[in-house]
C-alpha atoms as a PDB file:
ATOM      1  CA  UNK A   1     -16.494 -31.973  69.400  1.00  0.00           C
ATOM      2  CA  UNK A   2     -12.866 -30.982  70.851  1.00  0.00           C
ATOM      3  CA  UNK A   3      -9.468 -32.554  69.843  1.00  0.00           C
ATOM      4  CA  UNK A   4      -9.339 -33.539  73.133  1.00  0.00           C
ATOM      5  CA  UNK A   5     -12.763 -35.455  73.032  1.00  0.00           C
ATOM      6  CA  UNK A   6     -11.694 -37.282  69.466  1.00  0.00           C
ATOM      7  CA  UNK A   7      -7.997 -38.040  70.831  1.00  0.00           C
ATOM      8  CA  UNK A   8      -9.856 -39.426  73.815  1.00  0.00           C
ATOM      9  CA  UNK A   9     -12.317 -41.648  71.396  1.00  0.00           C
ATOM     10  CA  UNK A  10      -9.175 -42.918  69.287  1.00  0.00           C
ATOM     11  CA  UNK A  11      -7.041 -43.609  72.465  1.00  0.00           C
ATOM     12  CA  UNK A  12     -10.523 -45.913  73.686  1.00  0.00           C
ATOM     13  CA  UNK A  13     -10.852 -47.293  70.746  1.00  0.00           C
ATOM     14  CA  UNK A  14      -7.026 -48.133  70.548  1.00  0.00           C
ATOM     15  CA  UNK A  15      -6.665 -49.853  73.644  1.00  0.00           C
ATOM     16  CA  UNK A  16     -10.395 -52.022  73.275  1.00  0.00           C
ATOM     17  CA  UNK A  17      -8.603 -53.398  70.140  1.00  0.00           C
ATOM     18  CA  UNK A  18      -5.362 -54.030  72.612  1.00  0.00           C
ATOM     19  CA  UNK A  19      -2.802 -52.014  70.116  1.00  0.00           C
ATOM     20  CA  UNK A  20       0.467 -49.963  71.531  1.00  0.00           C
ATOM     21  CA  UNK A  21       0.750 -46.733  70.049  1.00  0.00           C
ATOM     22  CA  UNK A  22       3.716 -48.014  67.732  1.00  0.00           C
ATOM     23  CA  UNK A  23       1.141 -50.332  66.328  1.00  0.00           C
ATOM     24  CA  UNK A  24      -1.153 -48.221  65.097  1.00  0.00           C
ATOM     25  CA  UNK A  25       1.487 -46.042  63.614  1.00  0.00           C
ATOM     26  CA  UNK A  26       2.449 -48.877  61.306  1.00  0.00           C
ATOM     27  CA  UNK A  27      -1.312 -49.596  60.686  1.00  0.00           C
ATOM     28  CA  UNK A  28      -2.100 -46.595  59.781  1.00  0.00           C
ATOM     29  CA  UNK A  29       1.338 -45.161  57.942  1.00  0.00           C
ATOM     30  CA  UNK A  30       1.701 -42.288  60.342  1.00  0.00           C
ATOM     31  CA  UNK A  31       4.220 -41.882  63.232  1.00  0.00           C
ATOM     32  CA  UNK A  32       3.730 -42.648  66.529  1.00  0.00           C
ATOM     33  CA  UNK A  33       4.200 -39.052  67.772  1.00  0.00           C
ATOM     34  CA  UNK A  34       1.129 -38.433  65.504  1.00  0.00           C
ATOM     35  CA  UNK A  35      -0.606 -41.070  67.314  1.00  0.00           C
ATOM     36  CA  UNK A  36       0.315 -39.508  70.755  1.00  0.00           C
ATOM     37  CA  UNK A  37      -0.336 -35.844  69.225  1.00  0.00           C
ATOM     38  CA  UNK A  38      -3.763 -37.244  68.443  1.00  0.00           C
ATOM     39  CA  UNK A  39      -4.905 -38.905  71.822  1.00  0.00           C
ATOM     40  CA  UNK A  40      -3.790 -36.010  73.463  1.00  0.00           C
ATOM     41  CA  UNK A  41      -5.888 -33.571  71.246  1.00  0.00           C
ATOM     42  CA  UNK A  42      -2.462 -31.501  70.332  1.00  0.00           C
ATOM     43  CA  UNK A  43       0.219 -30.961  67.541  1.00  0.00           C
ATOM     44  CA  UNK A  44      -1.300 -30.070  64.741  1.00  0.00           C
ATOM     45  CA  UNK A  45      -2.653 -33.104  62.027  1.00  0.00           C
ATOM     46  CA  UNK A  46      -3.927 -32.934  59.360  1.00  0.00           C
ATOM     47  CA  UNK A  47      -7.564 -33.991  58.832  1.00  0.00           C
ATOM     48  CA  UNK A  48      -6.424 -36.532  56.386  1.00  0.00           C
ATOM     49  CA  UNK A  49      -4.710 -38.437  58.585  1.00  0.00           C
ATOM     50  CA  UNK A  50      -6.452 -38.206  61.925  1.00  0.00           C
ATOM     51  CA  UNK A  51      -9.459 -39.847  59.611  1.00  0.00           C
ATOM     52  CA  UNK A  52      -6.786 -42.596  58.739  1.00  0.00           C
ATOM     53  CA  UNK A  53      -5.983 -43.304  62.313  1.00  0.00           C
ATOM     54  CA  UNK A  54      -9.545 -43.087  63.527  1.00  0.00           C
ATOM     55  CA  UNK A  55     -10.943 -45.247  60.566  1.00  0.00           C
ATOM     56  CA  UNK A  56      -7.900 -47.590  61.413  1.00  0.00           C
ATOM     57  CA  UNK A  57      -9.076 -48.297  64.782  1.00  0.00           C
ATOM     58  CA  UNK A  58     -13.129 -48.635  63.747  1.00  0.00           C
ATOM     59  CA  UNK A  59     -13.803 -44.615  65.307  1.00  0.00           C
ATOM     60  CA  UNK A  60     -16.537 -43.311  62.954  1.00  0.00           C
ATOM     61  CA  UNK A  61     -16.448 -39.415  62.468  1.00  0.00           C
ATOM     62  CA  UNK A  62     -19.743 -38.237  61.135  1.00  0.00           C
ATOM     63  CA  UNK A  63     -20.771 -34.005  60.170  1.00  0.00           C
ATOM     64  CA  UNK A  64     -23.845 -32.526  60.690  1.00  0.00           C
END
């Protein structure tokens, strides 16, 4: 899966549970440029916290 495909999944799941960017930030003690890096599937997180974010908004990210 693409950074753009998992930004796209966080930025659904984001807006289903009716949050502004700035909102999850503070939920999930990151920045909201992260969060913006993130739905746009650019910058360059860490996998740390793009877990945080996802798991913040209920995204489940699963390896096979």
């Amino acid at each position: 899966m693409t950074a753009a495909l998992l930004g796209a999944a966080v930025r659904r799941a984001r807006r289903d549970s009716r949050l502004t960017q700035a909102e999850l930030a503070d939920l999930a003690q990151t920045s909201e440029r992260t969060i913006r890096d993130i739905e746009k599937g650019t910058g360059s997180t860490g996998l740390g916290v793009f877990l945080r974010v996802a798991a913040t908004v209920g995204v489940e990210i699963t390896a096979t």
